[in-house]
Protein backbone atom coordinates (compact mmCIF):
# COMPACT_ATOMS: atom_id res chain seq x y z
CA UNK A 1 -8.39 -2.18 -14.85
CA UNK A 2 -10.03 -1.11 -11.50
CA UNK A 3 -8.79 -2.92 -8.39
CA UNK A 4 -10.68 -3.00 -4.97
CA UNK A 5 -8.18 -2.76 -1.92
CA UNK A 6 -8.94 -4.75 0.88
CA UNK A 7 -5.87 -3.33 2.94
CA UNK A 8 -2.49 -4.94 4.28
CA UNK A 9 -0.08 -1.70 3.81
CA UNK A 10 2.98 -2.63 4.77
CA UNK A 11 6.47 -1.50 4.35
CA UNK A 12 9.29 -3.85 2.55
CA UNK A 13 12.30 -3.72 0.98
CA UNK A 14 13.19 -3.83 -2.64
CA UNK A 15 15.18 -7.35 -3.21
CA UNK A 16 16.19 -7.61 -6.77
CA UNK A 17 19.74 -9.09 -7.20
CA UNK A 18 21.07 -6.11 -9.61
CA UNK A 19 19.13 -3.64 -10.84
CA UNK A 20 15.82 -1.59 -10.36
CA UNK A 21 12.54 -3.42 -10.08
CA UNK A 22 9.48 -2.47 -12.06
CA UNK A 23 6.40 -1.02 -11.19
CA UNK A 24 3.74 -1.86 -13.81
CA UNK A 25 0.42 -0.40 -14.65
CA UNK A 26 -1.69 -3.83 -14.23
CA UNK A 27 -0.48 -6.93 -12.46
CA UNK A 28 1.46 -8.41 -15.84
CA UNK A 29 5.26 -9.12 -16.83
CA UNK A 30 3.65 -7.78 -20.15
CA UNK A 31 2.32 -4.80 -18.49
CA UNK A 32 3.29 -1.06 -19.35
CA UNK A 33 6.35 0.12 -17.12
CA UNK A 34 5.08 3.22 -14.59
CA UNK A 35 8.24 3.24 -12.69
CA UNK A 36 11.04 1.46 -11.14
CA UNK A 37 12.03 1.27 -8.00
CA UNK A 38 15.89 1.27 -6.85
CA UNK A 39 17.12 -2.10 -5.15
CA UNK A 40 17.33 -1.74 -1.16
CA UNK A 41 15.10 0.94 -1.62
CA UNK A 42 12.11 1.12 1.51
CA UNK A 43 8.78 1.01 0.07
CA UNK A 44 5.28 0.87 1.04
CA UNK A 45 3.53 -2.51 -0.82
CA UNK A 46 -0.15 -3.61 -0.04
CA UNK A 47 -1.79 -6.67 -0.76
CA UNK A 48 -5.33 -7.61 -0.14
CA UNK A 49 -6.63 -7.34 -3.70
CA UNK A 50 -9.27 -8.10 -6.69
CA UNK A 51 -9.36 -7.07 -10.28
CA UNK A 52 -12.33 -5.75 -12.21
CA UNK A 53 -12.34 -9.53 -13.34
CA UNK A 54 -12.73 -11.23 -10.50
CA UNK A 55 -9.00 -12.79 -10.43
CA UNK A 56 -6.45 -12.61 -7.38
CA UNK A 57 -3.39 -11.48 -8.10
CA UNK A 58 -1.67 -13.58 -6.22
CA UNK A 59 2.35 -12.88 -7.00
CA UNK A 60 1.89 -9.18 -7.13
CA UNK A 61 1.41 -6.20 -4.51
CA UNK A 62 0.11 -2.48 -5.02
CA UNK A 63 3.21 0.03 -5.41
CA UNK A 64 2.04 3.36 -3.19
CA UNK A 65 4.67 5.76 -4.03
CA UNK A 66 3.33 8.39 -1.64
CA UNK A 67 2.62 6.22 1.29
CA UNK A 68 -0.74 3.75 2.05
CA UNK A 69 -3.40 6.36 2.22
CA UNK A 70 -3.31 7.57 -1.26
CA UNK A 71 -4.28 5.97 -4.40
CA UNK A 72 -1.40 3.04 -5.38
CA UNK A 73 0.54 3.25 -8.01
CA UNK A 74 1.06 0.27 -9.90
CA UNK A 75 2.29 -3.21 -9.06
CA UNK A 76 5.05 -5.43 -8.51
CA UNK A 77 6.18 -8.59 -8.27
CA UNK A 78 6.17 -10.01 -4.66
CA UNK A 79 9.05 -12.38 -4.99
CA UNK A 80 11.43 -8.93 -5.11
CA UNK A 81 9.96 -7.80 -1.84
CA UNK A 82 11.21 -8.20 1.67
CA UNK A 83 9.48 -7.62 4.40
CA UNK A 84 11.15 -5.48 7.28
CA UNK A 85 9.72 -6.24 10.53
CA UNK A 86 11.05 -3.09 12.39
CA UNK A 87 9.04 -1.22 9.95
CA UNK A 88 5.33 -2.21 10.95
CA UNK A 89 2.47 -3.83 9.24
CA UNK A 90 -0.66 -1.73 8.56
CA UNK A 91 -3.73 -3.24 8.10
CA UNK A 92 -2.14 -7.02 7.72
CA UNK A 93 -0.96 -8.74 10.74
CA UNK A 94 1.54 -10.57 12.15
CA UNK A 95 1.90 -14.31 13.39
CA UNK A 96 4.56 -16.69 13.84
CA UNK A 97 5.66 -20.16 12.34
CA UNK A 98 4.41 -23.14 14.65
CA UNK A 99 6.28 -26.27 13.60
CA UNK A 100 8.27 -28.85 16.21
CA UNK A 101 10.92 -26.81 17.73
CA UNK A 102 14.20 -27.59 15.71
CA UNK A 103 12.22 -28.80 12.15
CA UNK A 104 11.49 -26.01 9.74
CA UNK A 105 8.69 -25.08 7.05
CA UNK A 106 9.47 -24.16 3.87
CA UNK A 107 8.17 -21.17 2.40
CA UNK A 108 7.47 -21.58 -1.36
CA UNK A 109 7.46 -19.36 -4.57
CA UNK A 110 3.68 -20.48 -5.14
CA UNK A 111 0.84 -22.14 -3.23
CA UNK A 112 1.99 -26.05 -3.94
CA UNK A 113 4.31 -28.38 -1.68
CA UNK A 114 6.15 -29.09 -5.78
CA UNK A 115 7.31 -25.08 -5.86
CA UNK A 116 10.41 -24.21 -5.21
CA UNK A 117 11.55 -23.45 -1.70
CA UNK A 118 13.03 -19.93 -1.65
CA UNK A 119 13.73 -20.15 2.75
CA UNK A 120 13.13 -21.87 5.40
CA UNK A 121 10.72 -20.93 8.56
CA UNK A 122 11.64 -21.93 11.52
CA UNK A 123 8.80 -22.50 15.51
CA UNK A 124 8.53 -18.68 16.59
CA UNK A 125 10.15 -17.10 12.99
CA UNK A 126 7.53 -13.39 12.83
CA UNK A 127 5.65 -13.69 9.28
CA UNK A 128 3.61 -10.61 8.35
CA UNK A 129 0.70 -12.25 6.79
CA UNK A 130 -0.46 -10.55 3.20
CA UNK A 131 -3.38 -13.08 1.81
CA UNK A 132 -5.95 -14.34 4.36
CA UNK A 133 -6.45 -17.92 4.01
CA UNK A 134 -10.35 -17.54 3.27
CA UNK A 135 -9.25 -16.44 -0.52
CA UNK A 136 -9.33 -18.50 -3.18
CA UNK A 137 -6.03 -20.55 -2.48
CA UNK A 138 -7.07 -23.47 0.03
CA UNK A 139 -4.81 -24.28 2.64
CA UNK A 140 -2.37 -21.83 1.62
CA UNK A 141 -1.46 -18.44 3.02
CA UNK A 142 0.65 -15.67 1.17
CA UNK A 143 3.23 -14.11 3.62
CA UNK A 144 6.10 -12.11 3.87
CA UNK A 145 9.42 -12.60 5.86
CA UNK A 146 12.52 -11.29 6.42
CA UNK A 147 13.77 -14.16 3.91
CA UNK A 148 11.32 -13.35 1.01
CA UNK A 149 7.59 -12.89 0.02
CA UNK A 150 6.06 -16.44 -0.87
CA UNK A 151 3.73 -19.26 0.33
CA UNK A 152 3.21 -21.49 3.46
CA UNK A 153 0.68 -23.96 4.60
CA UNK A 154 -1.88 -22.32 6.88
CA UNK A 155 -1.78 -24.96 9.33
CA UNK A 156 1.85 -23.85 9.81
CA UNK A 157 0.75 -20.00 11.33
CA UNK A 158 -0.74 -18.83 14.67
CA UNK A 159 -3.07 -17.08 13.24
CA UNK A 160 -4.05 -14.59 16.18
CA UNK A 161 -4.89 -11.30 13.45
């Protein structure tokens, strides 16, 4: 399956709760195995993506195994990645959370207020932003935190690029 990169390198780390995390060949649980990655391992993930067929892969990121300027390697899934703002942000770009100060936002396993929370944002919190909200997922933007890789509402980012 060919992919075309749109760019958003960035460097995260491996959160599994035990074990390695696989790297697969196409974005699919179902997917041939290419690798594994150790947990709390530093990686570089991009996002940014399109299959051959036209669908965003929303839930997974491109696996470079020698860094963002080479040719990726497979893909994993995003909800094992963290984000590690120390370590920079390529080509996506950082915002922050605007909400009332002292309320919070919920960031979300998939684009829908019904998915399940998996941490909570709070006025200020840094996001590195991986899906641009001009994709096919109205009103939603994928992101990545220090508490996980998931959803918010767009209307919830200062969206400065």
């Amino acid at each position: 399956m060919a992919t075309v990169f749109y760019g958003g390198a960035f460097t995260g780390k491996v959160s599994t709760s035990s074990g390695s995390l696989n790297v697969r060949d196409t974005a699919s649980t179902s997917a041939p195995i290419v690798n594994t990655l150790p947990r709390n391992s530093l990686k570089t993930f991009g996002s940014n993506y399109m299959t051959d067929y036209g669908t965003y892969a929303r839930e997974w990121l491109l696996h470079y195994q020698n860094g963002p300027n080479t040719t990726p390697e497979g893909y994993v899934s995003s909800k094992y990645i963290t984000w590690l703002p120390s370590y920079g942000d390529g080509a996506c770009f950082r915002t922050n959370v605007v909400v009332t100060p002292g309320q919070y936002v919920n960031l979300r396993q998939s684009p829908s207020t019904s998915s399940t929370s998996i941490h909570r944002l709070h006025n200020g919190d840094a996001v590195l932003v991986l899906y641009l909200p001009n994709f096919p997922v109205s009103n939603w933007t994928h992101i990545a935190t220090a508490g996980g890789t998931g959803w918010i509402m767009t209307s919830f980012l200062a969206l400065l690029g």
